[in-house]
Protein backbone atom coordinates (compact mmCIF):
# COMPACT_ATOMS: atom_id res chain seq x y z
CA UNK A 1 -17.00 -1.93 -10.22
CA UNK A 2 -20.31 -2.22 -12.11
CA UNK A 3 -20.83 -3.18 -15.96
CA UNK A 4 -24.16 -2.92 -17.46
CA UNK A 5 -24.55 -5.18 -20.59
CA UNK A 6 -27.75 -4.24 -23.06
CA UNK A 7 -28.36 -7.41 -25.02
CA UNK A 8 -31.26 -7.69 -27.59
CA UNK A 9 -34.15 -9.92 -27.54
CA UNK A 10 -32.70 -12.23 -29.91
CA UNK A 11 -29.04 -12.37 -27.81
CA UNK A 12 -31.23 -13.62 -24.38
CA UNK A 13 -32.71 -16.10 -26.39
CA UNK A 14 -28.94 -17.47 -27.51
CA UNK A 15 -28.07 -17.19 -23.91
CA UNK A 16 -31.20 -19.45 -23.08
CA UNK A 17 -30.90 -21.81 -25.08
CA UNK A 18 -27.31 -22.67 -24.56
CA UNK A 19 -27.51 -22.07 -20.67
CA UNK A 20 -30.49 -24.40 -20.46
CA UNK A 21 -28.88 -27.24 -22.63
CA UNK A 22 -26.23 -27.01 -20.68
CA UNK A 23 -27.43 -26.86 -16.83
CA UNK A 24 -30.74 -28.87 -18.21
CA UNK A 25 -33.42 -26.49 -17.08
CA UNK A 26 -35.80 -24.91 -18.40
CA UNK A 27 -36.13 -21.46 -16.65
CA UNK A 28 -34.39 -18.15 -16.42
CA UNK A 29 -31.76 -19.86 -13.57
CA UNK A 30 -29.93 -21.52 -16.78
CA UNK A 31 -29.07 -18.06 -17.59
CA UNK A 32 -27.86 -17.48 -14.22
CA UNK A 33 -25.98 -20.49 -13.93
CA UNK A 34 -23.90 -19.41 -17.75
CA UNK A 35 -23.37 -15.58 -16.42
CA UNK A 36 -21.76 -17.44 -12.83
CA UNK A 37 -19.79 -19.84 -14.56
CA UNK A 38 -18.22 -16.48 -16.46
CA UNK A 39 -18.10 -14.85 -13.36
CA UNK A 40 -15.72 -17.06 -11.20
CA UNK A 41 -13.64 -17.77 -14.31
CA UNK A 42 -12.93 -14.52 -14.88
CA UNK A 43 -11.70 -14.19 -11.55
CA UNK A 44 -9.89 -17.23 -11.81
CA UNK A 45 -10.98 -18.87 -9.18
CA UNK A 46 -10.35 -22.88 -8.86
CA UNK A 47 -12.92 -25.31 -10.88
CA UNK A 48 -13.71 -26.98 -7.53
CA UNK A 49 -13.96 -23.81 -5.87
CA UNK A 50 -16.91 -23.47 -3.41
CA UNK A 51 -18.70 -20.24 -4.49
């Protein structure tokens, strides 16, 4: 299955801003860190799961 999500400028920057506070970085790889996290929960996978 593939899902395409169109978010505006403005909802990237959001994204940023909380990813990075959160995984304290600076760069894009917050980002990818937030959209992970999302990932394995929605598939429910254990907290301490190796992924």
């Amino acid at each position: 299955m593939e899902r395409f999500f169109h978010l505006s400028l403005s909802s990237i920057s959001k994204l940023k801003a909380k990813a990075n506070a959160e995984a304290e970085c600076q760069k894009i790889s917050g980002l990818s860190v937030l959209v992970w996290r999302c990932i394995t929960r929605a598939r429910r996978l254990p907290q301490d799961a190796e992924t």
